[in-house]
PDB file of N, CA and C in Angstrom:
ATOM      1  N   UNK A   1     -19.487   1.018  14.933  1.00  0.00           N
ATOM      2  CA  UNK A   1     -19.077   0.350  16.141  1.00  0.00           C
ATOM      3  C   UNK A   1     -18.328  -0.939  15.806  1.00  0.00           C
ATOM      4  N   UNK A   2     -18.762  -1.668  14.978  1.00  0.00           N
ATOM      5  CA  UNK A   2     -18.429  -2.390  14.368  1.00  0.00           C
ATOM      6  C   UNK A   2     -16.608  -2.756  14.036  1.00  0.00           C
ATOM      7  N   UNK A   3     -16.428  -1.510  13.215  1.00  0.00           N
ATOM      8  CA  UNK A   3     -15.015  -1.141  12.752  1.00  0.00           C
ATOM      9  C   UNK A   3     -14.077  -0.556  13.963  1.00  0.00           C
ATOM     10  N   UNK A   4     -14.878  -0.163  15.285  1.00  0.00           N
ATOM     11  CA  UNK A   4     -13.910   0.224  16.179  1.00  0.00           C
ATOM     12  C   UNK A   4     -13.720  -0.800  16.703  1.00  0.00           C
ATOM     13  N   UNK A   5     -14.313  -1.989  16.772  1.00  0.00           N
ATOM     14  CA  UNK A   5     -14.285  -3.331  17.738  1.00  0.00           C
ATOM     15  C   UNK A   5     -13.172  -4.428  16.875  1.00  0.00           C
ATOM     16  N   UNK A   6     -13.306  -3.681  15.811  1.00  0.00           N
ATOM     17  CA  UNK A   6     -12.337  -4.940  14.893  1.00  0.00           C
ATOM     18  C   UNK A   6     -10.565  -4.173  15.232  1.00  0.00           C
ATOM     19  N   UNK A   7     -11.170  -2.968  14.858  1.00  0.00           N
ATOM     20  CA  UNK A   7      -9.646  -2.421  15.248  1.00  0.00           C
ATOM     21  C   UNK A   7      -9.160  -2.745  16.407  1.00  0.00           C
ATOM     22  N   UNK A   8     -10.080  -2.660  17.557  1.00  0.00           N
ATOM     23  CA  UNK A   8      -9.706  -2.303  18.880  1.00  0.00           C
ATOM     24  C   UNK A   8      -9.144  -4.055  19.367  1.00  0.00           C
ATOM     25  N   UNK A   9      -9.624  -4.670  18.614  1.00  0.00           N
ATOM     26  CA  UNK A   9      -9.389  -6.340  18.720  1.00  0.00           C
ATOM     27  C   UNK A   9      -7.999  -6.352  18.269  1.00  0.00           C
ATOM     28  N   UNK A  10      -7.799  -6.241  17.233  1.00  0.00           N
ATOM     29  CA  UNK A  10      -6.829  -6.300  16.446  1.00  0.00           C
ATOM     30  C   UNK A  10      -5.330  -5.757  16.969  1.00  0.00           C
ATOM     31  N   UNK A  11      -5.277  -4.457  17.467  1.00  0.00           N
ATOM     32  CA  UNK A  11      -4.119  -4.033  17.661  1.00  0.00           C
ATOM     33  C   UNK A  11      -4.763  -2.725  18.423  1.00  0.00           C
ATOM     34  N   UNK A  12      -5.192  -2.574  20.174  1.00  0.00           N
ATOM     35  CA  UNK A  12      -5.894  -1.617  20.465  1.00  0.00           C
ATOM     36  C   UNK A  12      -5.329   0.167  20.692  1.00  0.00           C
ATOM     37  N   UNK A  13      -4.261  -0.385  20.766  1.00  0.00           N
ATOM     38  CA  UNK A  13      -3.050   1.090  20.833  1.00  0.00           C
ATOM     39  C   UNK A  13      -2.970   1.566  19.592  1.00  0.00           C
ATOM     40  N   UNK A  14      -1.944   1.562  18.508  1.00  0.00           N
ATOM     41  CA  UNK A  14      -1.203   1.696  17.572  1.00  0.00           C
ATOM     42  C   UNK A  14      -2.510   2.502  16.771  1.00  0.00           C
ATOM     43  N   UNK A  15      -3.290   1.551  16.544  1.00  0.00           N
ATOM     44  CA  UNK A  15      -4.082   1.703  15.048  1.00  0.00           C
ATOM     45  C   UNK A  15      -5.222   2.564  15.535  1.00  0.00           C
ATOM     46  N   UNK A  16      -5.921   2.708  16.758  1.00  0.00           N
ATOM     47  CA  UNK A  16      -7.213   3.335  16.988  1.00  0.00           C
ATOM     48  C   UNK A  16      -6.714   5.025  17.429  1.00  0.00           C
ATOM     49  N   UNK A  17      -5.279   4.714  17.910  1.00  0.00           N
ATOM     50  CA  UNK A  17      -4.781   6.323  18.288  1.00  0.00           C
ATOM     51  C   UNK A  17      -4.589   6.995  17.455  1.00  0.00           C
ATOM     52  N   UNK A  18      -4.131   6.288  16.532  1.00  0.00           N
ATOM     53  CA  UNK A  18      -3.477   7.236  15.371  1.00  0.00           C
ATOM     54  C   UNK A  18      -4.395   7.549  14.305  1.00  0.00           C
ATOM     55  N   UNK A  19      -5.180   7.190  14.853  1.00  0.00           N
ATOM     56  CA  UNK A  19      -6.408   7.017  13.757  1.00  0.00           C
ATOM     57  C   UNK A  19      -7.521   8.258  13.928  1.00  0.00           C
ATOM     58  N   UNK A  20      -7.327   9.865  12.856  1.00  0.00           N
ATOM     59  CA  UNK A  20      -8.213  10.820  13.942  1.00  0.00           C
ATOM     60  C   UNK A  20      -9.681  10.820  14.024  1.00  0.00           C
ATOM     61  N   UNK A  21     -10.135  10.209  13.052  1.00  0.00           N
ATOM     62  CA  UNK A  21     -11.768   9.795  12.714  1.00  0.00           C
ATOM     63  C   UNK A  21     -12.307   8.933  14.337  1.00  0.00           C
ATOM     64  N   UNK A  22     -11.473   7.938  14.699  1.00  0.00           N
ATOM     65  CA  UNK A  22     -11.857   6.838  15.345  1.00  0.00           C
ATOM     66  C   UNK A  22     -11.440   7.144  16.389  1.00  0.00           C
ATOM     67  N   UNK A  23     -10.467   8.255  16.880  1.00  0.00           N
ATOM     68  CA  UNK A  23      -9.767   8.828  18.327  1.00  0.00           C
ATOM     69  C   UNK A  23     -10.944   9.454  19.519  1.00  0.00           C
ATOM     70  N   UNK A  24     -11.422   9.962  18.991  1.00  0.00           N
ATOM     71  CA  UNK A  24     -12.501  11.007  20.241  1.00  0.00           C
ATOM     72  C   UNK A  24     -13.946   9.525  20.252  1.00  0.00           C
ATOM     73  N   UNK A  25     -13.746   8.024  19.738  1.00  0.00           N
ATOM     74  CA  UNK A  25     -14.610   7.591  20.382  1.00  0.00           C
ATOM     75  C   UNK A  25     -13.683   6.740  21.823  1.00  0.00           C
ATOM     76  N   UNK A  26     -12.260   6.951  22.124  1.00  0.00           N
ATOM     77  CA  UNK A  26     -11.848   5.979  22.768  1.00  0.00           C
ATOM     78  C   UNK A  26     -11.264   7.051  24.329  1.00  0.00           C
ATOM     79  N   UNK A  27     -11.072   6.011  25.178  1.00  0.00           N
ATOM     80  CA  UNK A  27     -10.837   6.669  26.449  1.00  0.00           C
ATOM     81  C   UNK A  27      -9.602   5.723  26.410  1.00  0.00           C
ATOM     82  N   UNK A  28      -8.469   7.132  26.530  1.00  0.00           N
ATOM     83  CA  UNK A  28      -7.295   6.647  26.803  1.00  0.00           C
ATOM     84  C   UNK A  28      -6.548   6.710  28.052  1.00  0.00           C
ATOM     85  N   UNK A  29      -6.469   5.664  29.125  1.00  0.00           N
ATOM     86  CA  UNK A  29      -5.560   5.733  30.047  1.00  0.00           C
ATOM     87  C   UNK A  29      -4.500   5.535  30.133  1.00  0.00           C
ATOM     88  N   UNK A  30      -3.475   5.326  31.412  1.00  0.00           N
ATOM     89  CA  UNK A  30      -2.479   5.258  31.257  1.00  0.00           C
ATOM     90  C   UNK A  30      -1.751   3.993  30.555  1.00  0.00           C
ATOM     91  N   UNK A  31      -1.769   2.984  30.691  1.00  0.00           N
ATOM     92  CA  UNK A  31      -1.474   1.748  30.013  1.00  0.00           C
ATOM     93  C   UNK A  31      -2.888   1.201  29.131  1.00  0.00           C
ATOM     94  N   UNK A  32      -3.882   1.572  28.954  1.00  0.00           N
ATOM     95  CA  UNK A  32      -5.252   0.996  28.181  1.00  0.00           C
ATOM     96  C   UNK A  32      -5.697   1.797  27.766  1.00  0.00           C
ATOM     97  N   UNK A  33      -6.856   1.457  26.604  1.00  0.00           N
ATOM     98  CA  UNK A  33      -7.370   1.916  25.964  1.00  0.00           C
ATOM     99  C   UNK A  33      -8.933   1.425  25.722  1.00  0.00           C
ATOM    100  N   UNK A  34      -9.761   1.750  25.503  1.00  0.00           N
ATOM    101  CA  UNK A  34     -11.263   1.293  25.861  1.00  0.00           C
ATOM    102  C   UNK A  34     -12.325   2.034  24.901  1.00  0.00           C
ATOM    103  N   UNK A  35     -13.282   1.771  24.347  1.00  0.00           N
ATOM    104  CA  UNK A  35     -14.043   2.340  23.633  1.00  0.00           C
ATOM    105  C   UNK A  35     -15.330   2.996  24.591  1.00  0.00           C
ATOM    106  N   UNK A  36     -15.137   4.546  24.015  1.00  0.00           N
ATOM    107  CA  UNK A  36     -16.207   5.203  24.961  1.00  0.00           C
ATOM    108  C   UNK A  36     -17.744   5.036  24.348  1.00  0.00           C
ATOM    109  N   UNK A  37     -18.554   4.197  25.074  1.00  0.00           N
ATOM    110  CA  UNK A  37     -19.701   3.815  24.432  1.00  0.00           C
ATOM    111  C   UNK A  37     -20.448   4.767  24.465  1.00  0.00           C
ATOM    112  N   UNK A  38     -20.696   5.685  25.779  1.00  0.00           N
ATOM    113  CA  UNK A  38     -21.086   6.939  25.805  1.00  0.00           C
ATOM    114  C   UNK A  38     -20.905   7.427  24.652  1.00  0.00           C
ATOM    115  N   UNK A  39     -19.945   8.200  24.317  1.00  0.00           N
ATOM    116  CA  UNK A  39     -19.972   8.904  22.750  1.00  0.00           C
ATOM    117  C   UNK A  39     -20.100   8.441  21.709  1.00  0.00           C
ATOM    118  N   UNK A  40     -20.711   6.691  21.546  1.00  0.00           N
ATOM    119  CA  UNK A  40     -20.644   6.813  20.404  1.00  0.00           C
ATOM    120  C   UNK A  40     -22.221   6.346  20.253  1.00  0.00           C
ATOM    121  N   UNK A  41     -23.078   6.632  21.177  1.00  0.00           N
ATOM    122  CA  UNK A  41     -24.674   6.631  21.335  1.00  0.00           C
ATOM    123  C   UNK A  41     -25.044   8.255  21.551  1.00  0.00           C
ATOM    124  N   UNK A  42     -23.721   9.301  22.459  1.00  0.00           N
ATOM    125  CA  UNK A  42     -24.205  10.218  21.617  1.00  0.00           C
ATOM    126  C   UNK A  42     -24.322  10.998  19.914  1.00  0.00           C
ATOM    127  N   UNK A  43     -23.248  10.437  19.133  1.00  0.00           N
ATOM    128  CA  UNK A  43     -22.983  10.275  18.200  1.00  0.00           C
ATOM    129  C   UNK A  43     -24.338   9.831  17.012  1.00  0.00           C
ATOM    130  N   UNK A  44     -24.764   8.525  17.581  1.00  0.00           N
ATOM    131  CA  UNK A  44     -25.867   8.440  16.708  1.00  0.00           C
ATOM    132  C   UNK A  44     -26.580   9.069  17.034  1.00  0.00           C
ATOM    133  N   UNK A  45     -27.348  10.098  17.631  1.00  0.00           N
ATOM    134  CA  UNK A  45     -28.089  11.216  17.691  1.00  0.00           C
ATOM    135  C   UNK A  45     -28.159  11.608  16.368  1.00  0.00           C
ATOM    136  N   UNK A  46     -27.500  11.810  15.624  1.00  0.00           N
ATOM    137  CA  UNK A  46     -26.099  12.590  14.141  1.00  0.00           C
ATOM    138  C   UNK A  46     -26.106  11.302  13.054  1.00  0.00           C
ATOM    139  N   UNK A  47     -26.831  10.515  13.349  1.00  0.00           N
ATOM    140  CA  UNK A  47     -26.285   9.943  12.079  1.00  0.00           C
ATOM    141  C   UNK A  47     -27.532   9.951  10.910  1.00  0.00           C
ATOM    142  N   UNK A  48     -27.157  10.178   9.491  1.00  0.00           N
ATOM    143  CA  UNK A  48     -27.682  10.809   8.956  1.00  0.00           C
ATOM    144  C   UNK A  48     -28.493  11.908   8.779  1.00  0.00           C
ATOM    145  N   UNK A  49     -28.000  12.786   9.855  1.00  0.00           N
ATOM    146  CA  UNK A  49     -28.161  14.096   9.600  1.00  0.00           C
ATOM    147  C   UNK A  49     -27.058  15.277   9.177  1.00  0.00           C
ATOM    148  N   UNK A  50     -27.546  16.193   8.730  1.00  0.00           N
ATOM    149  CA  UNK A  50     -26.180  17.044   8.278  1.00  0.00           C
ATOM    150  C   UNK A  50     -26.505  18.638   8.860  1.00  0.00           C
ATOM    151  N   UNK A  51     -25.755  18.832   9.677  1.00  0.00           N
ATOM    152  CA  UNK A  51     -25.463  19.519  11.265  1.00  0.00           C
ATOM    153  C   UNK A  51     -24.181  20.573  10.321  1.00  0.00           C
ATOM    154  N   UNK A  52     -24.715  21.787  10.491  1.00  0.00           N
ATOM    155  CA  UNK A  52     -23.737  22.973  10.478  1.00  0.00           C
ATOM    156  C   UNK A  52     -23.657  24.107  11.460  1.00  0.00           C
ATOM    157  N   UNK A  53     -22.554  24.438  11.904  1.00  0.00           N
ATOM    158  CA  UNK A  53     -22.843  25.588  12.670  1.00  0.00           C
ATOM    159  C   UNK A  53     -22.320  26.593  12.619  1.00  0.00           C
ATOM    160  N   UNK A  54     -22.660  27.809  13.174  1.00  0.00           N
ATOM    161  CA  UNK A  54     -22.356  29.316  12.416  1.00  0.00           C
ATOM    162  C   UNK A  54     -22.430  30.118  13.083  1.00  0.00           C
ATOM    163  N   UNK A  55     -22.193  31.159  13.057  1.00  0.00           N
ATOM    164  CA  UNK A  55     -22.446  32.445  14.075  1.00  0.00           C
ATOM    165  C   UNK A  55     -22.620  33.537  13.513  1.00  0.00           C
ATOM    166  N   UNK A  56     -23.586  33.268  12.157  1.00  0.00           N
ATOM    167  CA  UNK A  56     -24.534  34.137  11.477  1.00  0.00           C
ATOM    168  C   UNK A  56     -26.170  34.404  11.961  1.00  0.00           C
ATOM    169  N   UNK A  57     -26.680  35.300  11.693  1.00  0.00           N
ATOM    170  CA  UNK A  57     -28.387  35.529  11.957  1.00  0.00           C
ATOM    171  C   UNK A  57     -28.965  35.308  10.783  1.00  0.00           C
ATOM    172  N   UNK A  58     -28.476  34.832  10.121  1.00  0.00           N
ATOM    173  CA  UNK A  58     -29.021  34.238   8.715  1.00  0.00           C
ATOM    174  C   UNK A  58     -30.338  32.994   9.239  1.00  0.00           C
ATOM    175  N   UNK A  59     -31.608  33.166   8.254  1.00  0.00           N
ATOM    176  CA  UNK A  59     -31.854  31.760   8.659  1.00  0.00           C
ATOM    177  C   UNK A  59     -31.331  30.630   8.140  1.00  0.00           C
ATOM    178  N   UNK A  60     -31.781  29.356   8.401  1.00  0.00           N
ATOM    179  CA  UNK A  60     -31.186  27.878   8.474  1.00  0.00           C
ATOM    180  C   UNK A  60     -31.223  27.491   7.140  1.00  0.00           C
ATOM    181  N   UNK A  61     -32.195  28.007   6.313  1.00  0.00           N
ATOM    182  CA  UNK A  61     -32.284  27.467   4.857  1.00  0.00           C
ATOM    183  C   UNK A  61     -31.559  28.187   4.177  1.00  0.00           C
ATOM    184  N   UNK A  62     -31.190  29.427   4.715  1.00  0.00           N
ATOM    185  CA  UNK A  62     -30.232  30.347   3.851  1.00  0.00           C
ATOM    186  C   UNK A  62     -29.179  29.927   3.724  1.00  0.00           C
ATOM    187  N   UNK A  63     -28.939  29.639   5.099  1.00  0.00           N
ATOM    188  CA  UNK A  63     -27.315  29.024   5.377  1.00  0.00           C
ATOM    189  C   UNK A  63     -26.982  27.254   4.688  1.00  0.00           C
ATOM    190  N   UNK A  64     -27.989  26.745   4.796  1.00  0.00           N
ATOM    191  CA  UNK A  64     -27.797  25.817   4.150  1.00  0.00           C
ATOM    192  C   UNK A  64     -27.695  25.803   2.165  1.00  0.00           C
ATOM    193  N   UNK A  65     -28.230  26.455   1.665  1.00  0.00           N
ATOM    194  CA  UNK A  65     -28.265  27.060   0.549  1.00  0.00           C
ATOM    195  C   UNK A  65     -27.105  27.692   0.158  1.00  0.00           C
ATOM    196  N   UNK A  66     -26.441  28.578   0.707  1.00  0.00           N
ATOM    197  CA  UNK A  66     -24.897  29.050   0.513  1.00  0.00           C
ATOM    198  C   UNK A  66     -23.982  28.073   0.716  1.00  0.00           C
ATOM    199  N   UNK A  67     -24.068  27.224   1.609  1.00  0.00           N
ATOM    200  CA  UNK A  67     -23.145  25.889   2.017  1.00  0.00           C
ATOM    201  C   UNK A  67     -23.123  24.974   0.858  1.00  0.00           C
ATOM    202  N   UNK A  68     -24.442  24.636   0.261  1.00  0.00           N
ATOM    203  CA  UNK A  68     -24.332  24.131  -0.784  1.00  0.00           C
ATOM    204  C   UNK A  68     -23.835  24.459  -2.150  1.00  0.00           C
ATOM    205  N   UNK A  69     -23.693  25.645  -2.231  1.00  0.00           N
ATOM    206  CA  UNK A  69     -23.620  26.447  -3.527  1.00  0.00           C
ATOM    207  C   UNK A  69     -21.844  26.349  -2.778  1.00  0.00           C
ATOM    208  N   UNK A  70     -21.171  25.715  -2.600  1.00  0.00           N
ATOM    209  CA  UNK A  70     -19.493  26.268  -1.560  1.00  0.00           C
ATOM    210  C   UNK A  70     -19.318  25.633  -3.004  1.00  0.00           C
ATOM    211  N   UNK A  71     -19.483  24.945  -3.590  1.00  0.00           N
ATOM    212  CA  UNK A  71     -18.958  22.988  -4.487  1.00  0.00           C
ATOM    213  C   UNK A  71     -18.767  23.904  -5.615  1.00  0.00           C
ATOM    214  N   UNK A  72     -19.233  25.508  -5.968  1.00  0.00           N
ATOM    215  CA  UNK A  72     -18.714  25.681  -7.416  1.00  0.00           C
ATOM    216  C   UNK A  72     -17.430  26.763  -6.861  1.00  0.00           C
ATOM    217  N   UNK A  73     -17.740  27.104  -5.536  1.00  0.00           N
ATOM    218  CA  UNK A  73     -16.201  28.404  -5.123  1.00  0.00           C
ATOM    219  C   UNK A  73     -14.873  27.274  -5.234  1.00  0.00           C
ATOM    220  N   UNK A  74     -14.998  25.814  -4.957  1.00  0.00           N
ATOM    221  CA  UNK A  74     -14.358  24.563  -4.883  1.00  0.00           C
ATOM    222  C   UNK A  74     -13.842  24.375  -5.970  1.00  0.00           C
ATOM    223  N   UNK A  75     -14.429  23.967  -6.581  1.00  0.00           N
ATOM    224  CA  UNK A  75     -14.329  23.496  -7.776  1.00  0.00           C
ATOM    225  C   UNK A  75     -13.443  24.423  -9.034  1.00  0.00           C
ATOM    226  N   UNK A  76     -13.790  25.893  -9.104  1.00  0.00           N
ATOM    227  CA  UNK A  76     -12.949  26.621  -9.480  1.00  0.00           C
ATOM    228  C   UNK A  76     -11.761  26.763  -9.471  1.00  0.00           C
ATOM    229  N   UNK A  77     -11.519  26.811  -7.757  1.00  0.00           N
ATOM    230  CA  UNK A  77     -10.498  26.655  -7.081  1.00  0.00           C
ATOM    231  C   UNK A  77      -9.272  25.806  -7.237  1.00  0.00           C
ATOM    232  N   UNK A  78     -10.186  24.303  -7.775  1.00  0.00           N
ATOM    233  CA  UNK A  78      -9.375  22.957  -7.682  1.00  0.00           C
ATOM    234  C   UNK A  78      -8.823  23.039  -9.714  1.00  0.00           C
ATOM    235  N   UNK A  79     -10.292  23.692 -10.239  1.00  0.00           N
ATOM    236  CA  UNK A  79      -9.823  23.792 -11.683  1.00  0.00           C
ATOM    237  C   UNK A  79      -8.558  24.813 -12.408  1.00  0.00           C
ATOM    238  N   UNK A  80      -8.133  25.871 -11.528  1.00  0.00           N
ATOM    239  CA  UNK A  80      -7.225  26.409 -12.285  1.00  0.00           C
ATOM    240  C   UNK A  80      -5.991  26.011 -11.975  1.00  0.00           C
ATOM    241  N   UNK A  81      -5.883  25.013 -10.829  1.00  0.00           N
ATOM    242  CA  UNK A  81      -4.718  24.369 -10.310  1.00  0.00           C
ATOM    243  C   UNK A  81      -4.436  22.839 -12.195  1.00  0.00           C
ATOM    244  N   UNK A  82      -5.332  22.856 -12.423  1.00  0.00           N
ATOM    245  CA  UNK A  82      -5.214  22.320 -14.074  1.00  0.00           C
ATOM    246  C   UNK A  82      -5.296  23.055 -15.508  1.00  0.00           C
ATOM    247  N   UNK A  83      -5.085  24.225 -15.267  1.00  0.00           N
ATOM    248  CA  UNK A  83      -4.972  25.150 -16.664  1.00  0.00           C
ATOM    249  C   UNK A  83      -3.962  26.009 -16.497  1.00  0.00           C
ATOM    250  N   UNK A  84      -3.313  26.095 -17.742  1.00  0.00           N
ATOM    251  CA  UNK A  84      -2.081  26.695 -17.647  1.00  0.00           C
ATOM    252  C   UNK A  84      -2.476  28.432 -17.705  1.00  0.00           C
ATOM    253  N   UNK A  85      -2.139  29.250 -17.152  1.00  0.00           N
ATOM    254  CA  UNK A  85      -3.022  30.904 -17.617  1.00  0.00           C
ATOM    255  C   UNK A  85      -1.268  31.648 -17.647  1.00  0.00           C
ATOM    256  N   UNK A  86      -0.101  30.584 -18.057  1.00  0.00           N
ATOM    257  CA  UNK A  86       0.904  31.740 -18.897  1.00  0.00           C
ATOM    258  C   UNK A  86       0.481  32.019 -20.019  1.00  0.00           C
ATOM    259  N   UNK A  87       1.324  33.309 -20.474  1.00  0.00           N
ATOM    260  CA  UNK A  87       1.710  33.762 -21.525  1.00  0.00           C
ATOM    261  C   UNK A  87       2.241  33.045 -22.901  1.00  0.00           C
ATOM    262  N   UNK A  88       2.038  33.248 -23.553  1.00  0.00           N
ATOM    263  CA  UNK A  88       2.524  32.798 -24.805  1.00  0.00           C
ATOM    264  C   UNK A  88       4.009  33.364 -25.414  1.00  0.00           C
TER     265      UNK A  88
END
């Protein structure tokens, strides 16, 4: 809240719109802009928790368990973008 109040001080158009992290807490009208306090008390509901959702029948620990295990399909992914696999 903090960081939206400094922004929103600072320059309340420009920097909080364009901004997509900090956009869905503000209510934008036609000439103003305003911080929606509503969402950002529903918001902390969520804070420090880690919320996934799915439209599997898997249970919750399963799914969380595969989600976690994503960091080596990643990582692979990100590693052959650094090894050369031409020919000689």
């Amino acid at each position: 809240m903090k960081v939206i109040r400094y922004l929103f001080l600072k320059d309340p158009c420009r920097s909080l719109i364009g901004n997509k992290r900090l956009k869905k807490y503000l209510a934008v009208k036609k000439n103003s802009v305003t911080i929606g306090k509503k969402k950002i008390e529903q918001e902390k509901l969520f804070d420090g928790k880690w919320v996934l959702t799915t439209n599997t029948d898997l249970p919750a620990s399963e799914v969380a368990l595969q989600y976690n295990e994503l960091w080596m399909v990643e990582y692979v992914f990100y590693a052959k973008l650094y090894i050369n696999f031409s020919g000689i």
